[in-house]
C-alpha atoms as a PDB file:
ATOM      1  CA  UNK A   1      23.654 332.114 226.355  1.00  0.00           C
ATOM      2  CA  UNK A   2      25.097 328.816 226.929  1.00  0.00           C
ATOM      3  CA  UNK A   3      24.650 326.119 224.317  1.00  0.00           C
ATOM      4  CA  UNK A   4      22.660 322.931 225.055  1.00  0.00           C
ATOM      5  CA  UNK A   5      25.016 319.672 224.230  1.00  0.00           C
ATOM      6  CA  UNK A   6      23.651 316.473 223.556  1.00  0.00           C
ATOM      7  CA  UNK A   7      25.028 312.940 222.370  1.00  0.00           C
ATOM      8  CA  UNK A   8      23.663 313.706 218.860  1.00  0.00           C
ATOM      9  CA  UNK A   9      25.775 317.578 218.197  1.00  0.00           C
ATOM     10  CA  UNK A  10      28.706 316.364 220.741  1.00  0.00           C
ATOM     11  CA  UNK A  11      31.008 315.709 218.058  1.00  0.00           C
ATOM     12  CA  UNK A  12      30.288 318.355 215.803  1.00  0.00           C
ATOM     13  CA  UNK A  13      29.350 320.931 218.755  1.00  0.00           C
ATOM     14  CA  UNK A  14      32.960 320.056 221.217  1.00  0.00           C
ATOM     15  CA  UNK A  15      34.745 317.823 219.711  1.00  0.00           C
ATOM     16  CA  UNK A  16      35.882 319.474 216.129  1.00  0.00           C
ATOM     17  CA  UNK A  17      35.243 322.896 218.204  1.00  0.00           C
ATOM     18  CA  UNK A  18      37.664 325.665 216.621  1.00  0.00           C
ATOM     19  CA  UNK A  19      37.746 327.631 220.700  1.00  0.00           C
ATOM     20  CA  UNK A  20      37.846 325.519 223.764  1.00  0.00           C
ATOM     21  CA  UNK A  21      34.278 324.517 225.232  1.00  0.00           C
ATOM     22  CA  UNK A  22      33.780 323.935 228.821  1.00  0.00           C
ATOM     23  CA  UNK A  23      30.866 321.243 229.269  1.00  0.00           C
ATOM     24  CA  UNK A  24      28.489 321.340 232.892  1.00  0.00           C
ATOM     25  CA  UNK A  25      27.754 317.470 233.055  1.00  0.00           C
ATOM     26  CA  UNK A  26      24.217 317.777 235.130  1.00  0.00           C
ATOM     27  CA  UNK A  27      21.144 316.222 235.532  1.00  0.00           C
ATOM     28  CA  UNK A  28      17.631 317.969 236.919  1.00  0.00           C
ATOM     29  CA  UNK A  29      17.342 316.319 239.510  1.00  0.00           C
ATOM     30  CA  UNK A  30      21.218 317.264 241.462  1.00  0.00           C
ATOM     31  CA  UNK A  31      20.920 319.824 243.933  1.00  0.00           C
ATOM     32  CA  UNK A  32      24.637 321.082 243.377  1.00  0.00           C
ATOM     33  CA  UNK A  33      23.549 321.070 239.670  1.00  0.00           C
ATOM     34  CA  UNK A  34      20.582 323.660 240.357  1.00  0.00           C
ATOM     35  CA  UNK A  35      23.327 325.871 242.641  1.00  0.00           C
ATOM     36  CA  UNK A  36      25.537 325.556 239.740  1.00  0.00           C
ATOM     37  CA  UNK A  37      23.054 326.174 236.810  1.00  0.00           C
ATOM     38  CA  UNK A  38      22.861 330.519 237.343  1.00  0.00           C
ATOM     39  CA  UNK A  39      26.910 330.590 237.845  1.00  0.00           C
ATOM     40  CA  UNK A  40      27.414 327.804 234.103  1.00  0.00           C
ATOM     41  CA  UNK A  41      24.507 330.736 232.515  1.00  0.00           C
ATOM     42  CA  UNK A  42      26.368 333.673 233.869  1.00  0.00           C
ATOM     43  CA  UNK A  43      29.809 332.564 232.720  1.00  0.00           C
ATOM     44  CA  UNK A  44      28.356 331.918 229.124  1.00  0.00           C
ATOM     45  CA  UNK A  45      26.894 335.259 228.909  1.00  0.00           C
ATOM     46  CA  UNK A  46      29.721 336.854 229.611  1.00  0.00           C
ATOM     47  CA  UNK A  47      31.812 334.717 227.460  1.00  0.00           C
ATOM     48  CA  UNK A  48      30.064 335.941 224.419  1.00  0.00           C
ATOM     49  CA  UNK A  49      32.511 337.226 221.748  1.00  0.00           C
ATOM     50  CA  UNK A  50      35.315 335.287 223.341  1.00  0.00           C
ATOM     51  CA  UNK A  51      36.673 332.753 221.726  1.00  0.00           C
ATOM     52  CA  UNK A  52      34.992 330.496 224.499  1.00  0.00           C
ATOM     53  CA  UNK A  53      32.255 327.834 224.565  1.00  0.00           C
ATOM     54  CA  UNK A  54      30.170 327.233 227.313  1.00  0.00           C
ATOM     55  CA  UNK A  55      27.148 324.394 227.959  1.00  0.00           C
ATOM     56  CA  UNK A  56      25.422 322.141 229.478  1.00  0.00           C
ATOM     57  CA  UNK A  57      24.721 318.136 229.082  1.00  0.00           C
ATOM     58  CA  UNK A  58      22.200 316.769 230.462  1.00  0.00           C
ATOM     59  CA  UNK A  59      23.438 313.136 231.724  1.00  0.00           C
ATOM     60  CA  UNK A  60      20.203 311.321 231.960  1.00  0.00           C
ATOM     61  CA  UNK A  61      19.332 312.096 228.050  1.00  0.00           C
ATOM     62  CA  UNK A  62      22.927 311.744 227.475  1.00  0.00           C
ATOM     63  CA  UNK A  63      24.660 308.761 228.974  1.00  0.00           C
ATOM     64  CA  UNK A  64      26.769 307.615 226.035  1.00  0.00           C
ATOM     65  CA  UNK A  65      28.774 311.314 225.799  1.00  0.00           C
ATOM     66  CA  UNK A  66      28.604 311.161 230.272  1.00  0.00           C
ATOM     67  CA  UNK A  67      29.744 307.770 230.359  1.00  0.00           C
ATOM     68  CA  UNK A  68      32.563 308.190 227.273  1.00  0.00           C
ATOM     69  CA  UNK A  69      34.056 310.299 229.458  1.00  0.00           C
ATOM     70  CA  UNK A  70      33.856 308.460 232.898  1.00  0.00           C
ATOM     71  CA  UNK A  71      31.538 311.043 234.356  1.00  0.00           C
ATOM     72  CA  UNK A  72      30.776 309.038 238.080  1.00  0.00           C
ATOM     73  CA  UNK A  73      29.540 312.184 239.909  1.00  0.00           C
ATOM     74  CA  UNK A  74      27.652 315.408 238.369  1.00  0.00           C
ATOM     75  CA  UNK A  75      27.892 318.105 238.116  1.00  0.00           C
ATOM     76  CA  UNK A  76      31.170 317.577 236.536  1.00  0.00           C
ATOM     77  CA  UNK A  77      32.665 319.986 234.570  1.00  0.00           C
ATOM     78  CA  UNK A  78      35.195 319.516 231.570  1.00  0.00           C
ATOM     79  CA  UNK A  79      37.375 321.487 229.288  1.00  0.00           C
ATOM     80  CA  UNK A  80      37.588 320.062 225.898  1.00  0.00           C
ATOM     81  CA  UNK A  81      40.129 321.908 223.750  1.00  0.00           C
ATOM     82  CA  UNK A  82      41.329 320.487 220.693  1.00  0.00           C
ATOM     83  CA  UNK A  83      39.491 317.930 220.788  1.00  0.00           C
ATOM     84  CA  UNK A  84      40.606 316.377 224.112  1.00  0.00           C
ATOM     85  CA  UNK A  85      39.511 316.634 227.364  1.00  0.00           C
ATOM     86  CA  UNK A  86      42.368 318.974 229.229  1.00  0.00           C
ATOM     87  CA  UNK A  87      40.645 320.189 232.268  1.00  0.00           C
ATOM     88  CA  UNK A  88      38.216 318.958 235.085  1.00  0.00           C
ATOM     89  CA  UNK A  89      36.309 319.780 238.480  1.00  0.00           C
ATOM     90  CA  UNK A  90      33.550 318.055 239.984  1.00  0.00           C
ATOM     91  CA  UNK A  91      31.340 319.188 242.825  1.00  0.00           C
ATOM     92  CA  UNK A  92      30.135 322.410 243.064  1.00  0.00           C
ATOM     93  CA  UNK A  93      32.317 325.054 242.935  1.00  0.00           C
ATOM     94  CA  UNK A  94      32.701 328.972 242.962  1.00  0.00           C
ATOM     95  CA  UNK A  95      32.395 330.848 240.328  1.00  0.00           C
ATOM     96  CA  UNK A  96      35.956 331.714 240.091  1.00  0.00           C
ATOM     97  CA  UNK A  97      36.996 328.378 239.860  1.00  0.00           C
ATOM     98  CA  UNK A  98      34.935 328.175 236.451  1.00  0.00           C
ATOM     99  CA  UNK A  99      36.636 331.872 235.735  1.00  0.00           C
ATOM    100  CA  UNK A 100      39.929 330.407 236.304  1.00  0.00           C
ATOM    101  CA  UNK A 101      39.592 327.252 233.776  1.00  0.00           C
ATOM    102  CA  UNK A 102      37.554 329.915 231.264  1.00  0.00           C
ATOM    103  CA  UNK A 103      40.350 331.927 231.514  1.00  0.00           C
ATOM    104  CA  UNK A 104      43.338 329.436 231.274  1.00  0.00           C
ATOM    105  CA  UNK A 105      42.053 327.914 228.082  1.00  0.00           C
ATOM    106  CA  UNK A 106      41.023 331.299 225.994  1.00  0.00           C
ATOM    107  CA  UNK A 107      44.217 332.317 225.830  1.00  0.00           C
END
């Protein structure tokens, strides 16, 4: 199950993060945020018991943590890892290309 981020647990849920944690940057109202909502759930469920973190932020009820981190377009998606933003890819995008950056960072 993915986890729900907000600008109150962003610190303590990504930021000081002991496994990478890739972050869906949406809002309700994006249609490529709906398309990409079943692929962000279905990576997260099968990311359970890796040492993987996958969620969501909603940008309307979040717009400090979505405009910390420049976030112009949504959905945008992030890898944080270490405390740092290392990875990104905006626009929706196949569920490989989520595999890919899921699988690049849990090593």
């Amino acid at each position: 199950m993915e986890h729900t981020f907000t600008d109150a647990n962003f610190d303590a849920e990504v930021i000081k993060s002991d496994v990478p944690v890739l972050v869906d940057f949406w809002a309700p109202w994006c249609g490529p945020c709906q398309m990409m909502g079943p692929i962000v759930e279905e990576l997260a469920k099968e990311s359970v018991g890796k040492k993987f973190k996958i969620g969501k932020l909603n940008v309307d009820d979040n717009q400090n943590t979505a405009g910390q981190y420049n976030v112009m377009s949504i959905p945008t998606f992030l890898v944080f890892k270490g405390g740092q933003a290392v990875d990104q890819v905006t626009g929706g995008v196949q569920k490989e290309k989520l595999q890919e950056l899921v699988d690049k960072y849990s090593k």
